[in-house]
PDB file of N, CA and C in Angstrom:
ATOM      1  N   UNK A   1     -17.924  42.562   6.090  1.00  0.00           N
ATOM      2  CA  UNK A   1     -16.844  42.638   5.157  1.00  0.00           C
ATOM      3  C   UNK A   1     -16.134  43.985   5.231  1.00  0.00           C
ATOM      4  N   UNK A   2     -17.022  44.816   5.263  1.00  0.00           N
ATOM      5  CA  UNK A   2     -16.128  46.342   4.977  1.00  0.00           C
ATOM      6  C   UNK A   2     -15.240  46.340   6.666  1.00  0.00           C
ATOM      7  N   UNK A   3     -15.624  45.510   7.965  1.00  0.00           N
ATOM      8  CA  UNK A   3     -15.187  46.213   9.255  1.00  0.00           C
ATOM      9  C   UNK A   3     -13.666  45.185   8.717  1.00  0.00           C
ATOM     10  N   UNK A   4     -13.774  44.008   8.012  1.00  0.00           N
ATOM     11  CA  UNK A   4     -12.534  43.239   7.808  1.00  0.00           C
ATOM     12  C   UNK A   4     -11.359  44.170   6.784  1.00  0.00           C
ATOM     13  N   UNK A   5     -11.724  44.881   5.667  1.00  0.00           N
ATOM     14  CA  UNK A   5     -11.107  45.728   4.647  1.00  0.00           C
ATOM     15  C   UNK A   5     -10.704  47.070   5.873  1.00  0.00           C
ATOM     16  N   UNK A   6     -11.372  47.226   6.558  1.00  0.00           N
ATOM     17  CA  UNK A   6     -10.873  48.696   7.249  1.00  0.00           C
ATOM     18  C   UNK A   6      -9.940  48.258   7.834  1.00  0.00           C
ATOM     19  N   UNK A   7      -9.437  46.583   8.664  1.00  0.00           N
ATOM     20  CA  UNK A   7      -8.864  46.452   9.551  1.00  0.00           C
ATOM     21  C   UNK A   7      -7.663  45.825   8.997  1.00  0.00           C
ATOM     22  N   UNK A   8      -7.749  45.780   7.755  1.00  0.00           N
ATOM     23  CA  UNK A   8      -6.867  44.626   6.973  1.00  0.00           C
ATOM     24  C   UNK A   8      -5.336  45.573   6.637  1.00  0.00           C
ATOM     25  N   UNK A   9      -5.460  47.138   6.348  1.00  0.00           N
ATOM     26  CA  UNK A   9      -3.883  47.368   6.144  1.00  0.00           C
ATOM     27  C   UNK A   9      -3.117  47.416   7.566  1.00  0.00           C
ATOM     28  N   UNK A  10      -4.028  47.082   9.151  1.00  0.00           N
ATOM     29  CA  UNK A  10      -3.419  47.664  10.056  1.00  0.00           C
ATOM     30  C   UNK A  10      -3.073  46.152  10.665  1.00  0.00           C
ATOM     31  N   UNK A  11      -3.372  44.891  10.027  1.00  0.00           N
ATOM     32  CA  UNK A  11      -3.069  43.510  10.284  1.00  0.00           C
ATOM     33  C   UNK A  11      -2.261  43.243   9.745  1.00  0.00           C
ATOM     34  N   UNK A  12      -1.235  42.318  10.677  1.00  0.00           N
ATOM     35  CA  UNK A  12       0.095  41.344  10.110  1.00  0.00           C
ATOM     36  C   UNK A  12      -0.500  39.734   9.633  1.00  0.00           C
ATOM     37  N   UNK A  13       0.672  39.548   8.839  1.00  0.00           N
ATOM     38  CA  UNK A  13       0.323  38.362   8.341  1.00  0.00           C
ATOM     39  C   UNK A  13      -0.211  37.016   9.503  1.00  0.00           C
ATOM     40  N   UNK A  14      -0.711  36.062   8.832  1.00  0.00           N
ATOM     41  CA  UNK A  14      -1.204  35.762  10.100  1.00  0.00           C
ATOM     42  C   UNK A  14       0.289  34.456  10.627  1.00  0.00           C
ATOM     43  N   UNK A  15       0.686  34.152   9.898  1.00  0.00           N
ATOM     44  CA  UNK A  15       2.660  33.711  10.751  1.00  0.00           C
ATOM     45  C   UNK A  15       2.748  34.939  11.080  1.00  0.00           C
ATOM     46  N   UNK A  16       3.174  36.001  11.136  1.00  0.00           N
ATOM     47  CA  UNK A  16       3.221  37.081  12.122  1.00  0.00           C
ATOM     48  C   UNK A  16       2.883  37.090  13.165  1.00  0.00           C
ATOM     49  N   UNK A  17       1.245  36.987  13.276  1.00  0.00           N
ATOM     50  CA  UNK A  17       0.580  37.090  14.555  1.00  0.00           C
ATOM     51  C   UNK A  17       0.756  35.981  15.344  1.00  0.00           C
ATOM     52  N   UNK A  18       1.036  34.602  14.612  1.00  0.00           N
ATOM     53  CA  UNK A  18       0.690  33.446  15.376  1.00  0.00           C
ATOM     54  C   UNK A  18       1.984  33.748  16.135  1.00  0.00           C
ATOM     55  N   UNK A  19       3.323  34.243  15.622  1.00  0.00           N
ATOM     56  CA  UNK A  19       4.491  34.281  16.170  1.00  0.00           C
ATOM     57  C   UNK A  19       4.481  34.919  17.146  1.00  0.00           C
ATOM     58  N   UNK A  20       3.998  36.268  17.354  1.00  0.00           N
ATOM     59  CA  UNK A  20       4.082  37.401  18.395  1.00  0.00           C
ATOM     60  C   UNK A  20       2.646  36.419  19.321  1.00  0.00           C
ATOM     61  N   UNK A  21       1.720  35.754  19.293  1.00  0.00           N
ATOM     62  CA  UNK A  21       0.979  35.235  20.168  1.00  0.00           C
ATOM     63  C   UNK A  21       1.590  34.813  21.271  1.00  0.00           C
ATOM     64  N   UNK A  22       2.681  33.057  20.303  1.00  0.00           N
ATOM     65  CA  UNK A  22       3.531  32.671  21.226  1.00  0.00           C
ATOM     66  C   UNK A  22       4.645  33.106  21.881  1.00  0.00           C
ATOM     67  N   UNK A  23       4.910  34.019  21.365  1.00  0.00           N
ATOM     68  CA  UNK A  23       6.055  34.928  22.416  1.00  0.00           C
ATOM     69  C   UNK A  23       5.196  36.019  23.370  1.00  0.00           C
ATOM     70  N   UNK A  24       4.304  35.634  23.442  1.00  0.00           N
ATOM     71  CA  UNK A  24       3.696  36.884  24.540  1.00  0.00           C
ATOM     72  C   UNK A  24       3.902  36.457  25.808  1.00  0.00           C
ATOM     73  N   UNK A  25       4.100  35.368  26.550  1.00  0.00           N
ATOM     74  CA  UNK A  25       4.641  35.538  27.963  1.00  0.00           C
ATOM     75  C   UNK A  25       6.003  35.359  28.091  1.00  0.00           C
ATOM     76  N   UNK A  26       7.026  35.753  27.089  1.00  0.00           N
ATOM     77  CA  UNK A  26       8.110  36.012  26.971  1.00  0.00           C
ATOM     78  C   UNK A  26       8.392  37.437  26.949  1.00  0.00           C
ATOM     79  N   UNK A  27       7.476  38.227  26.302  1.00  0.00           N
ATOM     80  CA  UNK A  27       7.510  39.539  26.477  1.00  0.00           C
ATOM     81  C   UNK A  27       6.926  39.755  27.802  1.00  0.00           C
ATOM     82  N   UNK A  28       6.288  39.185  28.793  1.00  0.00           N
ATOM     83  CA  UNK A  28       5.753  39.375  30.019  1.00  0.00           C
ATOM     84  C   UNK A  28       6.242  38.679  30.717  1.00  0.00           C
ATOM     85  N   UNK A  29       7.601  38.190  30.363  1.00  0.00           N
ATOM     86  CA  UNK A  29       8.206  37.592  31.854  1.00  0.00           C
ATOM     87  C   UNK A  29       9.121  38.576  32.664  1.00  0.00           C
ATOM     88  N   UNK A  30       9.533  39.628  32.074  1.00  0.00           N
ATOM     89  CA  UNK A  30      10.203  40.972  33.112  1.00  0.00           C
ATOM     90  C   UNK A  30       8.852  40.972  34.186  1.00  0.00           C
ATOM     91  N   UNK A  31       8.210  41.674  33.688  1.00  0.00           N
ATOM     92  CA  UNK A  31       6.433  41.924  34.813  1.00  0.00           C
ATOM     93  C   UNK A  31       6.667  40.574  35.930  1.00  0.00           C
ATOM     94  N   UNK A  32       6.174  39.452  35.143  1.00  0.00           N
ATOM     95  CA  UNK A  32       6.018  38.485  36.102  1.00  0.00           C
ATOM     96  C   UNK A  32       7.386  38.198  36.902  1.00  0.00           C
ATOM     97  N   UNK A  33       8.159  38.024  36.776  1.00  0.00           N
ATOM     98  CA  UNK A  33       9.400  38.170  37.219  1.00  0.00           C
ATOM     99  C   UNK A  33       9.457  38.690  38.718  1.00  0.00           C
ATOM    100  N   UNK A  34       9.277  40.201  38.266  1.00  0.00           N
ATOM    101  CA  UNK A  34       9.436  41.626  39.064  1.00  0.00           C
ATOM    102  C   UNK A  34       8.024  41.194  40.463  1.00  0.00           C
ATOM    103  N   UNK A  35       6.647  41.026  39.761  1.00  0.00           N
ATOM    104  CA  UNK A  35       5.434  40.981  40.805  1.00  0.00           C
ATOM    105  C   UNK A  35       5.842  39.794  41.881  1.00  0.00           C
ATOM    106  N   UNK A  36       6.501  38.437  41.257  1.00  0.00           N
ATOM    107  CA  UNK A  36       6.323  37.387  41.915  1.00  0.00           C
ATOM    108  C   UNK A  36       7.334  37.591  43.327  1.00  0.00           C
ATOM    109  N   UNK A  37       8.604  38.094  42.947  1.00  0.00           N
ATOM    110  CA  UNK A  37       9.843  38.840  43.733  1.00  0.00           C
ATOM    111  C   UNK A  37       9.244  39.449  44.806  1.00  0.00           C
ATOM    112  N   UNK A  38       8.248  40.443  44.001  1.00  0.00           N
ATOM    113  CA  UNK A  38       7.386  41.243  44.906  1.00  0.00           C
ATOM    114  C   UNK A  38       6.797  41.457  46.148  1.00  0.00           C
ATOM    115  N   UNK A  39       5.831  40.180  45.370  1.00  0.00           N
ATOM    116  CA  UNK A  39       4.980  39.932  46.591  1.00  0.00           C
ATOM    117  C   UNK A  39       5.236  38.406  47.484  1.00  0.00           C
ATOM    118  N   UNK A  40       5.972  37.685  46.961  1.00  0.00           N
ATOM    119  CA  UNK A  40       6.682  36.635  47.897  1.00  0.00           C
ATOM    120  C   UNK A  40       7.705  37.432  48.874  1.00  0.00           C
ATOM    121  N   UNK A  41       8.757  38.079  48.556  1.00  0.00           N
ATOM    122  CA  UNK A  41       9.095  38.443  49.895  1.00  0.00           C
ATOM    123  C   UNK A  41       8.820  39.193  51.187  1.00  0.00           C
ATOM    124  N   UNK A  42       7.438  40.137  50.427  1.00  0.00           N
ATOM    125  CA  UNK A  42       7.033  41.128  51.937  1.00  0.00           C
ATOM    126  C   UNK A  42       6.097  40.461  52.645  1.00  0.00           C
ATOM    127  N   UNK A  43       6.481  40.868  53.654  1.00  0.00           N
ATOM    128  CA  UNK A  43       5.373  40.006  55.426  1.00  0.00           C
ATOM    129  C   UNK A  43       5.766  41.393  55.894  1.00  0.00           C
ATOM    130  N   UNK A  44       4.435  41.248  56.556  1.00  0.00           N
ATOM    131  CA  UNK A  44       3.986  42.291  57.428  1.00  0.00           C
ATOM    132  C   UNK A  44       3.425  42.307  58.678  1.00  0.00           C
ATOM    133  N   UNK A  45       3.661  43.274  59.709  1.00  0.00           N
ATOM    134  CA  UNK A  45       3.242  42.536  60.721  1.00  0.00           C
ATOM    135  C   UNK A  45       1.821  42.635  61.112  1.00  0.00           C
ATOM    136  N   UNK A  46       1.300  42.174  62.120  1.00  0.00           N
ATOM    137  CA  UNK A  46      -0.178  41.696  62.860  1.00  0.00           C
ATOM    138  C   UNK A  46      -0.402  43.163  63.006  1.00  0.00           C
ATOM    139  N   UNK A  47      -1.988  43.662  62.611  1.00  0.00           N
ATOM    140  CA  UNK A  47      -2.162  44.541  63.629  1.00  0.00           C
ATOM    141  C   UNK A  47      -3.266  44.448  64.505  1.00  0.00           C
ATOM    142  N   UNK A  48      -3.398  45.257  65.327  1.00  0.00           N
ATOM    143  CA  UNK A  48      -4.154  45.147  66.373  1.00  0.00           C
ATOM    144  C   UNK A  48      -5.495  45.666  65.754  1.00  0.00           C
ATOM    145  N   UNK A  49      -6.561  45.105  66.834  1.00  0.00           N
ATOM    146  CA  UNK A  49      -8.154  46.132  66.035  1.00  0.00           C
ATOM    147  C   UNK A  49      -8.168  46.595  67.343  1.00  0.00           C
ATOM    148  N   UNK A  50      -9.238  47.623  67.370  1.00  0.00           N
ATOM    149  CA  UNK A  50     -10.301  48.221  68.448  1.00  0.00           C
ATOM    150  C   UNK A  50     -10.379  47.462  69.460  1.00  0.00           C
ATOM    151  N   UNK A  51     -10.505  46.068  69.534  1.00  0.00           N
ATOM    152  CA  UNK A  51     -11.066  44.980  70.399  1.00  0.00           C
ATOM    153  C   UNK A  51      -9.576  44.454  71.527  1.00  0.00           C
ATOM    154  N   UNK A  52      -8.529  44.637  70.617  1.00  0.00           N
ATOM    155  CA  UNK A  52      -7.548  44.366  70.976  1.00  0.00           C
ATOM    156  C   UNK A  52      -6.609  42.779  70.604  1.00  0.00           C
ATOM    157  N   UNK A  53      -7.566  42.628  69.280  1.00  0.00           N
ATOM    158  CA  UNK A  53      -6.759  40.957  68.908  1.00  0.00           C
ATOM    159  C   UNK A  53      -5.827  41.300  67.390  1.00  0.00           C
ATOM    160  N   UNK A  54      -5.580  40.838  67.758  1.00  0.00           N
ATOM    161  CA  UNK A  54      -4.013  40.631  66.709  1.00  0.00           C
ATOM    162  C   UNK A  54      -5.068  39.930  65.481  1.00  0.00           C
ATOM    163  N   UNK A  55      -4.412  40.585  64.365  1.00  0.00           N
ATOM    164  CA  UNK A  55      -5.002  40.108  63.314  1.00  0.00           C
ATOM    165  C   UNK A  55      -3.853  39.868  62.120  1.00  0.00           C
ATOM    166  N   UNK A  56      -3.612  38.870  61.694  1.00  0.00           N
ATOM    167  CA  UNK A  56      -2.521  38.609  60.601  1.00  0.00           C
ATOM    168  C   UNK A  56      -2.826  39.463  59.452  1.00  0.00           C
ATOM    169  N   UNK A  57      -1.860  40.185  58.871  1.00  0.00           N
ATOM    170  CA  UNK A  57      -1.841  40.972  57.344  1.00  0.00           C
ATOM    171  C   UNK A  57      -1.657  40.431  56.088  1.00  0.00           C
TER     172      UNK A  57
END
């Protein structure tokens, strides 16, 4: 009880929270956005090892 009273003036109502829940991959669609851009367009090329075989990156 007391860890719920310590935590209770720094909690939003709970329609508050449920609201900001469902908007959370709305607030994380810049990020996802930006990574997917990211890493779908770079290719890189083969490199070689020690042995001398081409190895895809």
């Amino acid at each position: 009880m007391e860890d719920l009273q310590d935590r209770k003036p720094h909690a939003l109502g709970e329609e508050t929270e449920e609201t900001l829940a469902a908007l959370g991959s709305l607030f994380s669609s810049p990020y996802n956005i930006y990574n997917r851009g990211k890493l779908s367009d770079m290719q890189f090329d083969p490199f070689i090892d020690d042995e001398g075989n081409e190895i895809p990156l």
